[in-house]
Protein backbone atom coordinates (compact mmCIF):
# COMPACT_ATOMS: atom_id res chain seq x y z
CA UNK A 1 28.38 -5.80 2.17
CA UNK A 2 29.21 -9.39 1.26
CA UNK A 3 29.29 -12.43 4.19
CA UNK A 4 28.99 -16.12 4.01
CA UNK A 5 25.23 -17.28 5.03
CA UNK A 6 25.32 -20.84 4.73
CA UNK A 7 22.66 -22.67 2.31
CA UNK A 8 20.82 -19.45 1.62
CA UNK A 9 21.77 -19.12 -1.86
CA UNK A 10 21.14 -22.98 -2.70
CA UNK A 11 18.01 -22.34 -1.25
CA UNK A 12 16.64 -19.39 -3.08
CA UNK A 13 17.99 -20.98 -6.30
CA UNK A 14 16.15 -24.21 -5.55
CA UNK A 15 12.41 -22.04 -5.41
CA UNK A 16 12.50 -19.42 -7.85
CA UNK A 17 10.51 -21.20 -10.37
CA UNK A 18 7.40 -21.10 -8.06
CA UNK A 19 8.14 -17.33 -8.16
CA UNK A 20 8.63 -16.86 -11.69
CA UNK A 21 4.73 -17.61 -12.33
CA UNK A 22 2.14 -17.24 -9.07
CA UNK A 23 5.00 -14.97 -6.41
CA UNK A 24 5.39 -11.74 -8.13
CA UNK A 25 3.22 -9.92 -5.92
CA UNK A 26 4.34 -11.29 -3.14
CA UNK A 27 7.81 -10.02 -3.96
CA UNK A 28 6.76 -6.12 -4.89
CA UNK A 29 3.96 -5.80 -2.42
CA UNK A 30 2.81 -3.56 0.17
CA UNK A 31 6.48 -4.48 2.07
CA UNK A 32 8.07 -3.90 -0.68
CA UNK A 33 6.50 -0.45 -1.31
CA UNK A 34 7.09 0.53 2.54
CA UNK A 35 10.87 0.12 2.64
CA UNK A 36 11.24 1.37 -1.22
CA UNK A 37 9.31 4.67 -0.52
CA UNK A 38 11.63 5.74 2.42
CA UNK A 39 14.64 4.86 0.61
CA UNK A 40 13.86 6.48 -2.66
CA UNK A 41 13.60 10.03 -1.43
CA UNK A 42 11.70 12.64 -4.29
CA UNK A 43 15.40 14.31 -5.14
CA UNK A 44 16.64 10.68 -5.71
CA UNK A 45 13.26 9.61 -7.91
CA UNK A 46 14.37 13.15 -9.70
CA UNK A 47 18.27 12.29 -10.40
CA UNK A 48 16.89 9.03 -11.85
CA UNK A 49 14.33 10.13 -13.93
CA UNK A 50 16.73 12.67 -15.34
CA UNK A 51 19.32 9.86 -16.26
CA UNK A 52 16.74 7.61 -17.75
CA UNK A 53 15.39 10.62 -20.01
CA UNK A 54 19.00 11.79 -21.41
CA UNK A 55 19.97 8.10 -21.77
CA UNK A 56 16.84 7.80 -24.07
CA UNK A 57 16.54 10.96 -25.48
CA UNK A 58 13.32 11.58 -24.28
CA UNK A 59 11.42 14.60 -24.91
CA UNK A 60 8.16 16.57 -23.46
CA UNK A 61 5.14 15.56 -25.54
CA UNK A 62 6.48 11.93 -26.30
CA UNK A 63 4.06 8.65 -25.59
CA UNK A 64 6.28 6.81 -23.05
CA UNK A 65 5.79 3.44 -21.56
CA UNK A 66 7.17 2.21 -18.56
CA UNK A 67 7.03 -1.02 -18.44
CA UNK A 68 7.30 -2.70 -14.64
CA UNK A 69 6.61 1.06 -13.51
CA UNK A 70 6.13 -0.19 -10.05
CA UNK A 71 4.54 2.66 -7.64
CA UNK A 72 5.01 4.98 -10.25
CA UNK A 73 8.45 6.76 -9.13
CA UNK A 74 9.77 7.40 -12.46
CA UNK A 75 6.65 7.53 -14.59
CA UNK A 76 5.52 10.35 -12.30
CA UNK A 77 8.32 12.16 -12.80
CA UNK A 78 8.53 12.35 -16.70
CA UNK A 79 4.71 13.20 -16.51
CA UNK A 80 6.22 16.16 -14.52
CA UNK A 81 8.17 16.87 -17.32
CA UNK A 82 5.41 17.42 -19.34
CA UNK A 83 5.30 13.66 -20.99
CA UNK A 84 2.32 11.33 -21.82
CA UNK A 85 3.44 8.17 -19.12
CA UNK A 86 1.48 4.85 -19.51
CA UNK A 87 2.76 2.62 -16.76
CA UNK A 88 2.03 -1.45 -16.20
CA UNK A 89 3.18 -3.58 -13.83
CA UNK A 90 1.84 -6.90 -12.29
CA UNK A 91 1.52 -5.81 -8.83
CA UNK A 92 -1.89 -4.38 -8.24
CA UNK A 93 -0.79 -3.01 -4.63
CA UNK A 94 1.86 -1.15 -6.47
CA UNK A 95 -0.64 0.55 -9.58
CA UNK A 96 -2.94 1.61 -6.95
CA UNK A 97 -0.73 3.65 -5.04
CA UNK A 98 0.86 5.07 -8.80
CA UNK A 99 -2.17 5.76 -9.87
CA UNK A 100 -3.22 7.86 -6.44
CA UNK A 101 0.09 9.85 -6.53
CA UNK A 102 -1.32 10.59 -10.34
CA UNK A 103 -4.76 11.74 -9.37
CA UNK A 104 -3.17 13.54 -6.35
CA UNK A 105 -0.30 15.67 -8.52
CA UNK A 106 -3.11 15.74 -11.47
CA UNK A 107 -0.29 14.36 -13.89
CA UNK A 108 -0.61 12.75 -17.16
CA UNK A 109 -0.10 9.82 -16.18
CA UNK A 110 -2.12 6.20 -16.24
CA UNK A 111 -1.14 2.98 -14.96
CA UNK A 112 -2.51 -0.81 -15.56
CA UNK A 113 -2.08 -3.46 -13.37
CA UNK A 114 -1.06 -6.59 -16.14
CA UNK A 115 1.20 -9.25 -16.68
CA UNK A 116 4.28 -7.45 -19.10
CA UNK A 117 3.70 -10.89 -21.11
CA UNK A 118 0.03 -9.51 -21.92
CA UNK A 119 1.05 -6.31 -23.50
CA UNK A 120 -1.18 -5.66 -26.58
CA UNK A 121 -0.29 -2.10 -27.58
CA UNK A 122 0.48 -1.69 -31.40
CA UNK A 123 2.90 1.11 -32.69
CA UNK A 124 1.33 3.62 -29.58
CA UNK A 125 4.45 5.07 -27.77
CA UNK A 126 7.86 6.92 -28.85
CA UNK A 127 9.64 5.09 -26.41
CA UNK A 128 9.44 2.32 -23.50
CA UNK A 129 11.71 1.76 -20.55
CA UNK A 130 12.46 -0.82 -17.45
CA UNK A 131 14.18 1.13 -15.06
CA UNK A 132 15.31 -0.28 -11.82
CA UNK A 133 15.95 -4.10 -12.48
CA UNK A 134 12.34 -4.60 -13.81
CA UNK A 135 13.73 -7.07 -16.97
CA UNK A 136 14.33 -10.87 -16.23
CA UNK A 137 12.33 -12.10 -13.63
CA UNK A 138 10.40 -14.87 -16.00
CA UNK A 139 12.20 -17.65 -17.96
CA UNK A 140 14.26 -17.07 -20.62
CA UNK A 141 11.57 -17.42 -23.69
CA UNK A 142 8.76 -15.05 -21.89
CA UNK A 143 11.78 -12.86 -21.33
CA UNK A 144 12.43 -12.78 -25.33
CA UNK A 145 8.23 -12.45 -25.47
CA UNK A 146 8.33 -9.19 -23.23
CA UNK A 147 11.32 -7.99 -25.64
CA UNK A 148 9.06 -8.60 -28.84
CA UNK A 149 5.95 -7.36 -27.04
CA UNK A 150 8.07 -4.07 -25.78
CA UNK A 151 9.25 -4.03 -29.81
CA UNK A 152 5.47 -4.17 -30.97
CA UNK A 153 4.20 -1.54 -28.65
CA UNK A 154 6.64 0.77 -30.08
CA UNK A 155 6.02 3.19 -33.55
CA UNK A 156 9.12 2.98 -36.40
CA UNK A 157 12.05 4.61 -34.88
CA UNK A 158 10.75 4.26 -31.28
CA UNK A 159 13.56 3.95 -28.41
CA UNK A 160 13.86 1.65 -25.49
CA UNK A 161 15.39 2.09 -22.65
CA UNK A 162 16.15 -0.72 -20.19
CA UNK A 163 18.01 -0.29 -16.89
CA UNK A 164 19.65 -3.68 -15.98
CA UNK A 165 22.44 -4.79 -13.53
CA UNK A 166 26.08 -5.44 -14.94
CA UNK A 167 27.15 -9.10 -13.97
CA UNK A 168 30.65 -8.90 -13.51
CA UNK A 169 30.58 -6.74 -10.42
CA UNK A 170 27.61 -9.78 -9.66
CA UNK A 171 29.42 -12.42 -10.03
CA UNK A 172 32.63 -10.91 -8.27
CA UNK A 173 31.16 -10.33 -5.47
CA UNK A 174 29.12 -13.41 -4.90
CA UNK A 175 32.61 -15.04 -5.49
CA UNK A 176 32.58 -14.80 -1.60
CA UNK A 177 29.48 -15.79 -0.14
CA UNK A 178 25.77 -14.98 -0.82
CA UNK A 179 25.45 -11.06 -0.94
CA UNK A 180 23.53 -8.86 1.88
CA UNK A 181 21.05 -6.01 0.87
CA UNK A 182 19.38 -4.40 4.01
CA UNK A 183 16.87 -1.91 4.53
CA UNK A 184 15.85 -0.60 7.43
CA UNK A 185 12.61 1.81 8.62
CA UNK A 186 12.87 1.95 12.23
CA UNK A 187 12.91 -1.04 13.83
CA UNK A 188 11.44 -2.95 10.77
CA UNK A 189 14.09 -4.20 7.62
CA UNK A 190 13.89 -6.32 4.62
CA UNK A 191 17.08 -8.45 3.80
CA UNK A 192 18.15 -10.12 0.52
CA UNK A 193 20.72 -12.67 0.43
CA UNK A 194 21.52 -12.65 -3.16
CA UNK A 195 23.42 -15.48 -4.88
CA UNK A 196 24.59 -15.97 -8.53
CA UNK A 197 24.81 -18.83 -10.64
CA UNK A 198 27.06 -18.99 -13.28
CA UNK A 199 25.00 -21.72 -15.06
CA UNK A 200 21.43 -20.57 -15.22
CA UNK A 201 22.46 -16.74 -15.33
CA UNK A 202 20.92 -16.04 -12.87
CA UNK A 203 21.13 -13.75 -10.02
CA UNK A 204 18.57 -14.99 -7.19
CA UNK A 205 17.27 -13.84 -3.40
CA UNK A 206 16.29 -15.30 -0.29
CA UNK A 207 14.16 -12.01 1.04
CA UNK A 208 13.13 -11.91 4.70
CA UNK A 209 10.74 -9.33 5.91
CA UNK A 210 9.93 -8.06 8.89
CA UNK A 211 7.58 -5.20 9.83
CA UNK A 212 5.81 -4.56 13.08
CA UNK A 213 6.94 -7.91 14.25
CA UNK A 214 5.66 -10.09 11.98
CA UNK A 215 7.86 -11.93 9.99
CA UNK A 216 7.43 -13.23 6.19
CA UNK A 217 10.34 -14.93 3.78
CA UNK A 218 10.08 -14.78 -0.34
CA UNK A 219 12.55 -15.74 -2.98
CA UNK A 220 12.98 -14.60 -6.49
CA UNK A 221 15.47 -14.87 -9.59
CA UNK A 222 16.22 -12.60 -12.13
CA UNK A 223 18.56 -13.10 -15.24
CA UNK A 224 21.98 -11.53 -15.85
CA UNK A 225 22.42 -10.47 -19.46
CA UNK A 226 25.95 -9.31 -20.34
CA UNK A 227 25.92 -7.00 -23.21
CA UNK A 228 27.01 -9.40 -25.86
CA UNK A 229 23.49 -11.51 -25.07
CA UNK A 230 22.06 -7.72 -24.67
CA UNK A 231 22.54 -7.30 -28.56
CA UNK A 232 21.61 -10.89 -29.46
CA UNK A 233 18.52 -10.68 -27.78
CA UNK A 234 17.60 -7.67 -28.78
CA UNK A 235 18.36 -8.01 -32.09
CA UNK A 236 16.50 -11.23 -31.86
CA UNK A 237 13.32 -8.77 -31.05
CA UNK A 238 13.86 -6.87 -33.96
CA UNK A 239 15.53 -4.10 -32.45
CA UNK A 240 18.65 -2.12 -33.89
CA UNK A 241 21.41 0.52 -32.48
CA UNK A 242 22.11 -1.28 -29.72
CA UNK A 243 24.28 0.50 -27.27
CA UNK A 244 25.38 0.76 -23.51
CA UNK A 245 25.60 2.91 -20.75
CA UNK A 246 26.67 3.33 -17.27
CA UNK A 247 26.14 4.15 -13.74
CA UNK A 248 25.00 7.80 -14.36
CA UNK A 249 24.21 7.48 -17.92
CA UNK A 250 27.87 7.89 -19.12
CA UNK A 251 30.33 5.16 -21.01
CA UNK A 252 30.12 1.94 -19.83
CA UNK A 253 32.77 0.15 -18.16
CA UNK A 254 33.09 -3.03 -17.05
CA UNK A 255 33.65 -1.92 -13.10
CA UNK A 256 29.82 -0.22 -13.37
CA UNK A 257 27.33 -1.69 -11.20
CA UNK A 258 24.71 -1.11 -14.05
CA UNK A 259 24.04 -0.96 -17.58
CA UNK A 260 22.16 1.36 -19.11
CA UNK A 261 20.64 -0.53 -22.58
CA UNK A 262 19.50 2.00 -25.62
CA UNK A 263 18.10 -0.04 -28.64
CA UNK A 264 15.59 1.57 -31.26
CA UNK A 265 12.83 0.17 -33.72
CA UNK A 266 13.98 0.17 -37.22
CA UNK A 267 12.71 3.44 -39.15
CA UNK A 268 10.35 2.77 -41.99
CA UNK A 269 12.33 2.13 -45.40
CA UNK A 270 11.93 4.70 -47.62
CA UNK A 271 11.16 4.14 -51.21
CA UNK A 272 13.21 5.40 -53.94
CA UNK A 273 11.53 7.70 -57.07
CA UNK A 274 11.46 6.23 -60.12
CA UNK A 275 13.54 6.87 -62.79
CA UNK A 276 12.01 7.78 -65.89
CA UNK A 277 14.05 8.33 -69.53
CA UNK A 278 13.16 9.40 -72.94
CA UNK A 279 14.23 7.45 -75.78
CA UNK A 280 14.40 8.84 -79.33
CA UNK A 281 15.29 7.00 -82.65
């Protein structure tokens, strides 16, 4: 749903960088977690989970990190399917209630409440995703640190897995006015009024909550990354195979509201035999 809402957009533009370093948690908080829960119903957490795990080919018995797990949703899931699920995330509010769903369902699965620019894990998981937007909401160079940190963690021939938005469809529809994203629980909602600017790359949100009556307002920003600055950052990170998906995990196209990025660690090089010869005179 797209109308014009005068001076919201400038607005939320104009504050994200207080976001970017102290308002993280007050963006994916307790609100946050309220309204997310009731509109990610268990069968939709399932469908997801299932499209992040054929997208990176993940299997049962695999180390996988999910990196900006959130409350869990997807991490929980692939534990389910019989995987070995670290999760981290900068929200504490948000770990806490992972890691009860994890001691509740008894599932392999541990979570960390960090900063995704303090990762310090060497060569310890088979794969690592960002599903559901969790890339881009720092500035550009911590962004490339998180990429390099995400490429450390990994072992030789590890996959990654980042679910991101597509920014034509973005920028096409912001075309017309600052962007509306409700959701409701009873009488309480949480509104976005997303904006895009061309010259930053960014996509950014003016995000007024109210729940039993009280009402709260918080912005935040996160880059756009078409798939050409996909591969150069990523390749920048010392990653290789880049490649792209879509909505559901299929081709991409450029009409897809998401894109589904696949990129591996480089395999180990392996060395060649010596040759040996006999010589005789």
């Amino acid at each position: 749903m797209v109308r014009q809402v005068s001076g919201a957009g400038a607005v939320a533009l104009a504050q994200w960088g207080a976001m970017r370093e102290a308002g993280l948690e007050a963006v994916f908080d307790a609100d946050y977690a309220y309204f997310m829960r009731a509109d990610h119903t268990a069968d939709f957490n399932r469908r997801e989970a299932g499209i992040a795990m054929r997208a990176a080919g993940l299997q049962p018995g695999m180390r996988v990190l999910d990196a900006g797990c959130g409350y869990g949703r997807i991490a929980l899931e692939m534990a389910r399917y019989g995987m070995s699920v670290h999760g981290v995330d900068c929200s504490r509010h948000l770990v806490e209630l992972a890691r009860t769903d994890a001691a509740c369902h008894h599932l392999p699965a541990g979570f960390e409440a960090t900063d995704l620019r303090h990762l310090t894990a060497r060569g310890a998981f088979d794969a690592a995703l960002m599903w559901c937007t969790a890339f881009g909401y720092t500035t550009d160079p911590d962004s490339d640190l998180i990429l390099r940190l995400l490429h450390r963690g990994l072992r030789p021939g590890g996959r990654l897995l980042i679910d991101a938005l597509n920014p034509l469809p973005q920028r096409e529809q912001a075309a017309a006015g600052p962007v509306l994203c409700l959701r409701r629980v009873g009488a309480d909602f949480m509104l976005d009024e997303i904006t895009v600017d061309d010259a930053t790359g960014r996509l950014a949100s003016r995000r007024t909550v109210v729940r039993d009556r009280i009402l709260r307002t918080c912005h935040w920003s996160m880059r756009l990354l078409d798939p050409h600055e996909w591969e150069r950052w990523l390749h920048g990170a010392g990653f290789t195979d880049v490649r792209f998906l879509g909505d559901a995990g299929e081709s991409f196209t450029p009409a897809d509201r998401r894109l589904l990025v696949t990129a591996r660690t480089p395999e180990p090089a392996t060395s060649q035999p010596y040759l040996t010869t006999t010589c005789t005179q």
